[in-house]
Protein backbone atom coordinates (compact mmCIF):
# COMPACT_ATOMS: atom_id res chain seq x y z
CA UNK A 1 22.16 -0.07 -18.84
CA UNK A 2 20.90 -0.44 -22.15
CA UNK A 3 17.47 -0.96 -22.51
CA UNK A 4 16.15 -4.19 -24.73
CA UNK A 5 13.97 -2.79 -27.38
CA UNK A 6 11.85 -3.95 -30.32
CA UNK A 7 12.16 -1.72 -33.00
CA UNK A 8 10.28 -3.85 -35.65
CA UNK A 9 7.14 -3.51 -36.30
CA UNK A 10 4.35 -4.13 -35.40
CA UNK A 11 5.29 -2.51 -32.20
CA UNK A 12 5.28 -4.32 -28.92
CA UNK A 13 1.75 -4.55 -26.46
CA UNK A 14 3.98 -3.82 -23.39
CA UNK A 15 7.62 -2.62 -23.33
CA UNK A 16 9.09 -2.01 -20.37
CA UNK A 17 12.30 0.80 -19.89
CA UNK A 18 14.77 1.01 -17.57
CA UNK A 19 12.19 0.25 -15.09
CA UNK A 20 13.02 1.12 -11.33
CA UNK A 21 11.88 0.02 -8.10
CA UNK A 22 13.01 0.88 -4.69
CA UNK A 23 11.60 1.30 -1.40
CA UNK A 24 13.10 3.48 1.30
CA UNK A 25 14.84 2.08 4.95
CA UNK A 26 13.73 3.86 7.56
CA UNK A 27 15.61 4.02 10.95
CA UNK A 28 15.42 6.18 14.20
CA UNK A 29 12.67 7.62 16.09
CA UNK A 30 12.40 10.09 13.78
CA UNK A 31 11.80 7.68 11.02
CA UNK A 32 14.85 8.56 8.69
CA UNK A 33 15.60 7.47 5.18
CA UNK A 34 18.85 6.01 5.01
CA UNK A 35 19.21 4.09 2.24
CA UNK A 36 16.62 1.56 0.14
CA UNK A 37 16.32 -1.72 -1.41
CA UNK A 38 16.53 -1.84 -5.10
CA UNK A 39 14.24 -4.75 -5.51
CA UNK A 40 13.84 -3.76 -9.57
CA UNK A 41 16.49 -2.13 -10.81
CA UNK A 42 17.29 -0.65 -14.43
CA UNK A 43 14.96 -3.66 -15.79
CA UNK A 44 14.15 -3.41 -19.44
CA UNK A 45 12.37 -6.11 -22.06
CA UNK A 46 9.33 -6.27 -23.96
CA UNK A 47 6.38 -8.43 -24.68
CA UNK A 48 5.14 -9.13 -28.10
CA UNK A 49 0.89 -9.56 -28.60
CA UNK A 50 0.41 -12.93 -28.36
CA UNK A 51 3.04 -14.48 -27.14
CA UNK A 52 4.35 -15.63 -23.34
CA UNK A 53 7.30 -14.45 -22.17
CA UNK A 54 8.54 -16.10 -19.42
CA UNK A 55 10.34 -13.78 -16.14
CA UNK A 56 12.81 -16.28 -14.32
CA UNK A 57 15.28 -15.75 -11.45
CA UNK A 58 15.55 -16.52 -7.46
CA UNK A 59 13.16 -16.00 -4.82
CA UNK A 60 13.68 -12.08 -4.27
CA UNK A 61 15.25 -11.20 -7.83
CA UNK A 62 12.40 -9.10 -8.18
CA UNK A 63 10.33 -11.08 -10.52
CA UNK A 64 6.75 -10.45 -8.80
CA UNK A 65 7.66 -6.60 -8.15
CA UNK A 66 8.23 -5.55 -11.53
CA UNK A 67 4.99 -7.57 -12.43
CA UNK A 68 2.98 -5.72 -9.61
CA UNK A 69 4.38 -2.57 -11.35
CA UNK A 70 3.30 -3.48 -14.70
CA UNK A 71 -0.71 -3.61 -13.46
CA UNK A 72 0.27 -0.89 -11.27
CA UNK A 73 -0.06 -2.71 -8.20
CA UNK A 74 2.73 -0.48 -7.01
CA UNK A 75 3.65 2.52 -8.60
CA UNK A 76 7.58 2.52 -10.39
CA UNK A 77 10.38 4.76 -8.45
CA UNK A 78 11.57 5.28 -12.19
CA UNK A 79 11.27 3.90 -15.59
CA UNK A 80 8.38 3.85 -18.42
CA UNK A 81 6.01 0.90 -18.87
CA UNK A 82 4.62 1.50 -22.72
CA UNK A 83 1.81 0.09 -23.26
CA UNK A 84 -0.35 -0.08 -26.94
CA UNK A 85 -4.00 0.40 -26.38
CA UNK A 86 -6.84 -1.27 -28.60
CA UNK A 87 -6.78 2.21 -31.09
CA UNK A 88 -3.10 1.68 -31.65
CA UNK A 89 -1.70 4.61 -29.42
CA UNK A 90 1.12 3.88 -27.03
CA UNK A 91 0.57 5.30 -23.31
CA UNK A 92 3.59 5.47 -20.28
CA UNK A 93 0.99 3.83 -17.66
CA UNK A 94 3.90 5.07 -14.99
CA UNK A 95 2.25 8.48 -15.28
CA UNK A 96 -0.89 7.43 -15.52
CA UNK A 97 -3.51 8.37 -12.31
CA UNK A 98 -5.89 5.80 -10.82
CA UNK A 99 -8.45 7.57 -12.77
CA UNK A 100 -6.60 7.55 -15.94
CA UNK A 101 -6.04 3.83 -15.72
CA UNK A 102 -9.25 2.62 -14.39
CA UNK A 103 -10.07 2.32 -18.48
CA UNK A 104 -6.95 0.55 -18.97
CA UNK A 105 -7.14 -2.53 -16.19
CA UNK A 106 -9.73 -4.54 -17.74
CA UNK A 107 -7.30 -4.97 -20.56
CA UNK A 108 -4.58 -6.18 -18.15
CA UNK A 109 -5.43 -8.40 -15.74
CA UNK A 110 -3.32 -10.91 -12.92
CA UNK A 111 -3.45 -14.30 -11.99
CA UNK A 112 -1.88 -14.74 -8.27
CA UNK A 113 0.35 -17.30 -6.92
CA UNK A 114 -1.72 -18.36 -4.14
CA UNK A 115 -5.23 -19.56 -4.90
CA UNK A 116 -6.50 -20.26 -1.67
CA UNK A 117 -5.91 -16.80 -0.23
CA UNK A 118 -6.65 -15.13 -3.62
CA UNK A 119 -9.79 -15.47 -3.83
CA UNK A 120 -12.44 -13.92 -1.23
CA UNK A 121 -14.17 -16.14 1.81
CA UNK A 122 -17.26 -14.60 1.72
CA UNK A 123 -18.01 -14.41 -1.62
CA UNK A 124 -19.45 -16.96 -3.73
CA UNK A 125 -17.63 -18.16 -7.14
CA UNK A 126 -20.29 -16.12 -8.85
CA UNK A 127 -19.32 -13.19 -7.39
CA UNK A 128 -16.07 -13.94 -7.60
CA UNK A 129 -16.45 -14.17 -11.78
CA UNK A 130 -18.39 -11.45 -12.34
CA UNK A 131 -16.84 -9.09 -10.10
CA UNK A 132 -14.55 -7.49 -12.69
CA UNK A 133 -17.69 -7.13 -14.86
CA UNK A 134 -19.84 -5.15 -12.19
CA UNK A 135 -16.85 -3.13 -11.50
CA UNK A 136 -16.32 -1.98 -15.41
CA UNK A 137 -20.77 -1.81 -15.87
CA UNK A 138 -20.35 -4.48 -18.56
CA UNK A 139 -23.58 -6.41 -19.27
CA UNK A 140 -26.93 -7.02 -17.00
CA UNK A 141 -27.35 -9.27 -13.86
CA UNK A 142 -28.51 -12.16 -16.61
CA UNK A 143 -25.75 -11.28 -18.81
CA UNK A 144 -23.01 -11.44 -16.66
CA UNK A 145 -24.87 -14.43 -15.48
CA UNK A 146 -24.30 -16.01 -18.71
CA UNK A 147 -20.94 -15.00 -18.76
CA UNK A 148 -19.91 -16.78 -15.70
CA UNK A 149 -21.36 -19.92 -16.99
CA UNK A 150 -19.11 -19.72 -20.03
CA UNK A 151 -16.13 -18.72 -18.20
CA UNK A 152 -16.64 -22.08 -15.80
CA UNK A 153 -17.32 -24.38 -18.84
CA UNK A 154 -14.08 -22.81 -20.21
CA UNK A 155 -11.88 -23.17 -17.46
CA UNK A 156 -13.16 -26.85 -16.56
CA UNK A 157 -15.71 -26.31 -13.68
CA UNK A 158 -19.61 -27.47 -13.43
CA UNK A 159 -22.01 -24.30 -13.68
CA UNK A 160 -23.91 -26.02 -10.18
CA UNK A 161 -20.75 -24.60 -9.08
CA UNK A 162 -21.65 -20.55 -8.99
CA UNK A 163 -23.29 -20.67 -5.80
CA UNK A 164 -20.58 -22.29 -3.69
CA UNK A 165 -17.73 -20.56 -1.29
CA UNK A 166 -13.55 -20.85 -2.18
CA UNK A 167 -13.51 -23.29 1.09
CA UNK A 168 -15.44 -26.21 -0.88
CA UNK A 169 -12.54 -26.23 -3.76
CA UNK A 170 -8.93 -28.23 -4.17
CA UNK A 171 -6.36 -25.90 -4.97
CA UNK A 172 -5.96 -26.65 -8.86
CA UNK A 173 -10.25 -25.75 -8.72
CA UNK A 174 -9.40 -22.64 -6.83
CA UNK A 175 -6.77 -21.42 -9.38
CA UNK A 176 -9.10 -22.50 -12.40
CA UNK A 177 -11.50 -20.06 -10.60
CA UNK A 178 -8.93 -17.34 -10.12
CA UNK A 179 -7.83 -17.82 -14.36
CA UNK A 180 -11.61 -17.66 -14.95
CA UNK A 181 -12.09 -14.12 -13.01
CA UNK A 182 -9.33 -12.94 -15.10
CA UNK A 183 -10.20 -13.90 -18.28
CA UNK A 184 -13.63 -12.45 -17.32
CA UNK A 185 -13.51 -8.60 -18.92
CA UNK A 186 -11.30 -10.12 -22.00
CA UNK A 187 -8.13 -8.67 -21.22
CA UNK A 188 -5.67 -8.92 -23.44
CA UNK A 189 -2.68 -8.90 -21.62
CA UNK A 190 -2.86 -11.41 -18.19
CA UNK A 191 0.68 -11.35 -16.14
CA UNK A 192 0.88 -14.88 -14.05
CA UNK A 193 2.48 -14.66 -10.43
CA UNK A 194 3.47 -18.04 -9.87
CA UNK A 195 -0.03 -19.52 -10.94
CA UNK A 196 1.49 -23.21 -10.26
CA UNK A 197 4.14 -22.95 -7.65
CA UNK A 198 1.52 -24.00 -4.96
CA UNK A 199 -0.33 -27.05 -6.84
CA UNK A 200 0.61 -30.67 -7.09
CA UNK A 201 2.59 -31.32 -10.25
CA UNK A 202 0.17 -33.31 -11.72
CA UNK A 203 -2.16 -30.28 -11.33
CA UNK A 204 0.33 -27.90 -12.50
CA UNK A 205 0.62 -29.60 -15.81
CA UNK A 206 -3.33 -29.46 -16.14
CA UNK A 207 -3.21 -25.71 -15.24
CA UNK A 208 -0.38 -25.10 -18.05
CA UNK A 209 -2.05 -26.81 -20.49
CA UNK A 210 -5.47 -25.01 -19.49
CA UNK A 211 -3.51 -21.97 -20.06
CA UNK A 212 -2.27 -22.63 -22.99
CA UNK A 213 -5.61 -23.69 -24.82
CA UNK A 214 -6.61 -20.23 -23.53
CA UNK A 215 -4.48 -18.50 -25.07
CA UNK A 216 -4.71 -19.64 -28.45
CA UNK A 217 -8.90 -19.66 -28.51
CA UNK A 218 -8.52 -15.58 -27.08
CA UNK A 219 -5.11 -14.55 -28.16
CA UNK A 220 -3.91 -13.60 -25.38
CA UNK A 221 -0.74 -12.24 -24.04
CA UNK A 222 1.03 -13.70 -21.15
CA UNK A 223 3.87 -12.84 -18.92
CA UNK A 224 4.63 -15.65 -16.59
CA UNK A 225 6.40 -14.63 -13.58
CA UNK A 226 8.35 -18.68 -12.33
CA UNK A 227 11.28 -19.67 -10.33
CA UNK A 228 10.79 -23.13 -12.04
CA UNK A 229 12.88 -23.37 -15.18
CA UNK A 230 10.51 -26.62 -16.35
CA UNK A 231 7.85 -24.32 -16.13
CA UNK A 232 9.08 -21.90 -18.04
CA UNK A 233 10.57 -23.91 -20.79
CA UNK A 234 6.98 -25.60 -21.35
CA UNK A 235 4.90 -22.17 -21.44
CA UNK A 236 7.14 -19.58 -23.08
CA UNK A 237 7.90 -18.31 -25.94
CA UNK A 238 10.84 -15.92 -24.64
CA UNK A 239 12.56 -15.92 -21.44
CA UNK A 240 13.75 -13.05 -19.45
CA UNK A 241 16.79 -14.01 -16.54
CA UNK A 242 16.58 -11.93 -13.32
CA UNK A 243 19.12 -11.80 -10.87
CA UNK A 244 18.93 -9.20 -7.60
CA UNK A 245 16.71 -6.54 -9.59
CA UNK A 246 18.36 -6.67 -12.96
CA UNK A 247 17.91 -8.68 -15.78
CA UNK A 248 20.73 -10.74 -16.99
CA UNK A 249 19.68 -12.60 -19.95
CA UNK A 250 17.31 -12.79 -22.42
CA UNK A 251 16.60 -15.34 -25.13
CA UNK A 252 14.17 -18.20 -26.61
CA UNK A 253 13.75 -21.15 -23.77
CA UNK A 254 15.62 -23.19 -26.87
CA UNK A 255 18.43 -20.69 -27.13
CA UNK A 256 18.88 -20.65 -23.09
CA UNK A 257 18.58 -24.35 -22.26
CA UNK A 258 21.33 -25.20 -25.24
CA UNK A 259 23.85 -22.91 -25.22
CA UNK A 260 23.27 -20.36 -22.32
CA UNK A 261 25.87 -17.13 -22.31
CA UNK A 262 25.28 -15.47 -18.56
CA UNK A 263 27.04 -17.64 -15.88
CA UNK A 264 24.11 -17.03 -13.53
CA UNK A 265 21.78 -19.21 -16.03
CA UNK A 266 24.03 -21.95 -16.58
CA UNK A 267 24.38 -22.23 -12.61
CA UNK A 268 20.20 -21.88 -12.79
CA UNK A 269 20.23 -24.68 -15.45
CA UNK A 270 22.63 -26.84 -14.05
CA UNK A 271 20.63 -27.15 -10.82
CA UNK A 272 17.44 -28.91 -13.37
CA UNK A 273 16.71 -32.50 -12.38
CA UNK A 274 17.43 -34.90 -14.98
CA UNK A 275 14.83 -37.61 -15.76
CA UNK A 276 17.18 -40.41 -16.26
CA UNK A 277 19.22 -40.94 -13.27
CA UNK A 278 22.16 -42.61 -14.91
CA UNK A 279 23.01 -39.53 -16.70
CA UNK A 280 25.35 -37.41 -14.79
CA UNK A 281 26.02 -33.53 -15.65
CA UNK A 282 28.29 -31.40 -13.75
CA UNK A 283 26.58 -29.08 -11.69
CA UNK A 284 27.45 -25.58 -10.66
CA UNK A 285 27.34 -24.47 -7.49
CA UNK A 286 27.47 -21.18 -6.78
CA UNK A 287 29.30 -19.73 -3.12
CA UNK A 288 28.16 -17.17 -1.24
CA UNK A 289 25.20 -15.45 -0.73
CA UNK A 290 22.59 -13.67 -2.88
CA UNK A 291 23.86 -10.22 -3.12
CA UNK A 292 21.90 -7.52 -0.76
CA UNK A 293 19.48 -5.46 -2.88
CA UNK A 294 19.93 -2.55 -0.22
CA UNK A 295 23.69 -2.46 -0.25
CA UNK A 296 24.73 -4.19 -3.94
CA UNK A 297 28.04 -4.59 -4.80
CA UNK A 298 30.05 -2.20 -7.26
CA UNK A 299 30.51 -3.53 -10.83
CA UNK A 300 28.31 -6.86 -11.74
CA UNK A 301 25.69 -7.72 -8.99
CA UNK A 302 26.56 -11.45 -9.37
CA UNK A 303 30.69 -10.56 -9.45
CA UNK A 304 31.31 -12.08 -5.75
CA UNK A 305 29.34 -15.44 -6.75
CA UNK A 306 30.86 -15.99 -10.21
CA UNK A 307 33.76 -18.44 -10.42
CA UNK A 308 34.11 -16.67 -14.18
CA UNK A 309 34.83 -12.93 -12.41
CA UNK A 310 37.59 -10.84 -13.95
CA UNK A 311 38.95 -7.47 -12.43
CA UNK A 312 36.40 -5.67 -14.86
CA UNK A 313 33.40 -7.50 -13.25
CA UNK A 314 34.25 -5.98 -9.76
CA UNK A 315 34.26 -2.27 -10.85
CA UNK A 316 32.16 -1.99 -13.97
CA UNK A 317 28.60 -2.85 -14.63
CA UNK A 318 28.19 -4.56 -17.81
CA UNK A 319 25.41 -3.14 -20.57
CA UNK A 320 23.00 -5.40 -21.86
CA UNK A 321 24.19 -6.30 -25.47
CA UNK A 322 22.63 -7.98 -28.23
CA UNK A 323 24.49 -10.65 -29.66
CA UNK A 324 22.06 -12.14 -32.21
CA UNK A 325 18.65 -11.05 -32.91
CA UNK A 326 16.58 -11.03 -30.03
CA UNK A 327 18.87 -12.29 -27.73
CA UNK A 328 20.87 -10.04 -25.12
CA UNK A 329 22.96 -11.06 -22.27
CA UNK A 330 24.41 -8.22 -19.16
CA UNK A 331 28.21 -10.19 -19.10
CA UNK A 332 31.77 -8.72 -19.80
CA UNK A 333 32.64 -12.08 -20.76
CA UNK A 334 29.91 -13.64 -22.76
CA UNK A 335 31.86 -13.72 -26.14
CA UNK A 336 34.44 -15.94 -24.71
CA UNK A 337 32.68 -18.25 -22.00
CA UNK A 338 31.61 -21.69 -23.28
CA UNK A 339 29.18 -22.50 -20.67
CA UNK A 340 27.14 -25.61 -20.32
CA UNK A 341 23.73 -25.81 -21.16
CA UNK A 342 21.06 -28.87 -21.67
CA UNK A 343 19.11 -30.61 -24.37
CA UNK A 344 15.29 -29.79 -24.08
CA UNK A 345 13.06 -31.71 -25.81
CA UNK A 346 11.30 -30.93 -29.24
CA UNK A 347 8.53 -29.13 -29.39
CA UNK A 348 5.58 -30.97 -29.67
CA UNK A 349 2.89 -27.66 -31.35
């Protein structure tokens, strides 16, 4: 597959190529590898500094892998994750060692999906701050001290608070907690799990919006890792479309939403709620089941669930192609679909 690349300059913070992920099946007494799943799979896109781009697609498309392999969570089967360092050098953090990186990860750190078993028991929110600071020897007891208290006041929590446990927290406090550890050794790139899948939606809004401010007082860079298309339209800047390891589509939330070109996210959009209830839209509902990341079919992955599948969608893998600047789409038949999309509201920056 071809791999999405930005060529302009200034270069990207993080571009990811071709990136790979499998893990071996194992069967027999003797423990055998006979076969693996491909939970990321030829996955390429970048991520501008600054901006939020937003990674999309099913439970099990491989969204959260490819972030774990980003912080190196997990280390890539193949692939190159190119990432540009303070100085302005590029590094492949795919070869780097733990000891190599250890310089790296207080630039990029993660916010995970769920806050209440994120954050550690026995350890007081204190702790829990400052912890990436005593790991990286940044500042003294009183200045990480400080630092904590600046991080709560920033994030929306009482300083009184240091000094309690996770347990006496709601969710939405919990994951303020979690964004204010991460923000703690002033990364600049943070990659979101799913920070608001488990909150109440009027909580998730407050998180969003929390996240947002952030970003604009610290510049930072997100990549927010969603199943919830709402989500994503409010928070990103670019979206990337995954479907069983692969991305399918890439574009602005405005360019998706109107006038999407991979069948897979007009089925995705289709499936959005719509506020007024006397407005009808035709929704798309896609047969079968997800294909098997351990035994994918030939051609397109999404082939036996399209109800737009040729003969050259069952034997041939389409290349990602760009068909306007900055937009790319993985579909032998994205020239001549008309597929139907939504209207998204106005932005409101």
């Amino acid at each position: 597959m071809t791999a999405i690349s930005q060529d302009q300059d200034p270069k990207p913070l993080v571009e990811i190529k071709e990136l790979k992920k499998y893990f071996p099946i194992h069967k027999g007494f003797l423990r055998r590898e006979v076969g693996a799943v491909r939970a990321v799979d030829d996955v390429s896109f970048y991520i501008n500094e600054g901006e939020t781009v937003g990674l999309v697609g099913e439970s099990g498309c491989g969204k959260t892998t490819t972030a774990r392999c980003i912080v190196k969570a997990i280390d890539a089967t193949a692939g190159e994750i190119m990432y540009r360092t303070v100085d302005g050098s590029t590094v492949d953090l795919t070869q780097l060692s733990n000891a190599e990186m250890r310089p790296l990860r207080r630039d990029i750190q993660m916010i995970f999906q769920d806050p209440f078993s994120s954050l550690n028991p026995r350890m007081t929110i204190f702790e829990i701050i400052s912890e990436p600071l005593l790991v990286n020897n940044i500042g003294t007891r009183q200045e990480r001290e400080d630092r904590v208290h600046e991080l709560l006041n920033q994030v929306g929590l009482r300083q009184e608070f240091m000094q309690r446990f996770p347990h006496a927290f709601s969710g939405g406090q919990r994951q303020r907690i979690g964004i204010a550890r991460a923000l703690a050794a002033q990364p600049r790139l943070i990659i979101a799990d799913e920070p608001v899948s488990g909150l109440d939606v009027s909580v998730q809004a407050q998180v969003i919006n929390l996240m947002m401010d952030l970003q604009d007082d610290f510049s930072l860079t997100y990549l927010f890792v969603s199943h919830d298309l709402n989500v994503i339209n409010q928070i990103s800047d670019r979206v990337v479309v995954m479907y069983v390891g692969r991305v399918v589509e890439v574009g602005t939330p405005k360019e998706l939403f109107s006038s999407p070109k991979h069948p897979y996210t007009a089925a995705l959009i289709s499936a959005l709620p719509k506020p007024d209830p006397k407005q009808k839209r035709q929704r798309t509902v896609l047969e079968g089941e997800v294909a098997n990341p351990a035994a994918p079919p030939a051609g397109c992955y999404f082939h036996p669930r399209c109800p737009h599948a040729i003969e050259l969608c069952k034997t041939e893998a389409p290349g990602m192609e760009e068909i306007s600047p900055g937009r790319f789409v993985s579909c032998h038949r994205a020239s001549e679909l008309d597929l139907t999309g939504v209207l998204i509201p106005a932005s409101t920056d």
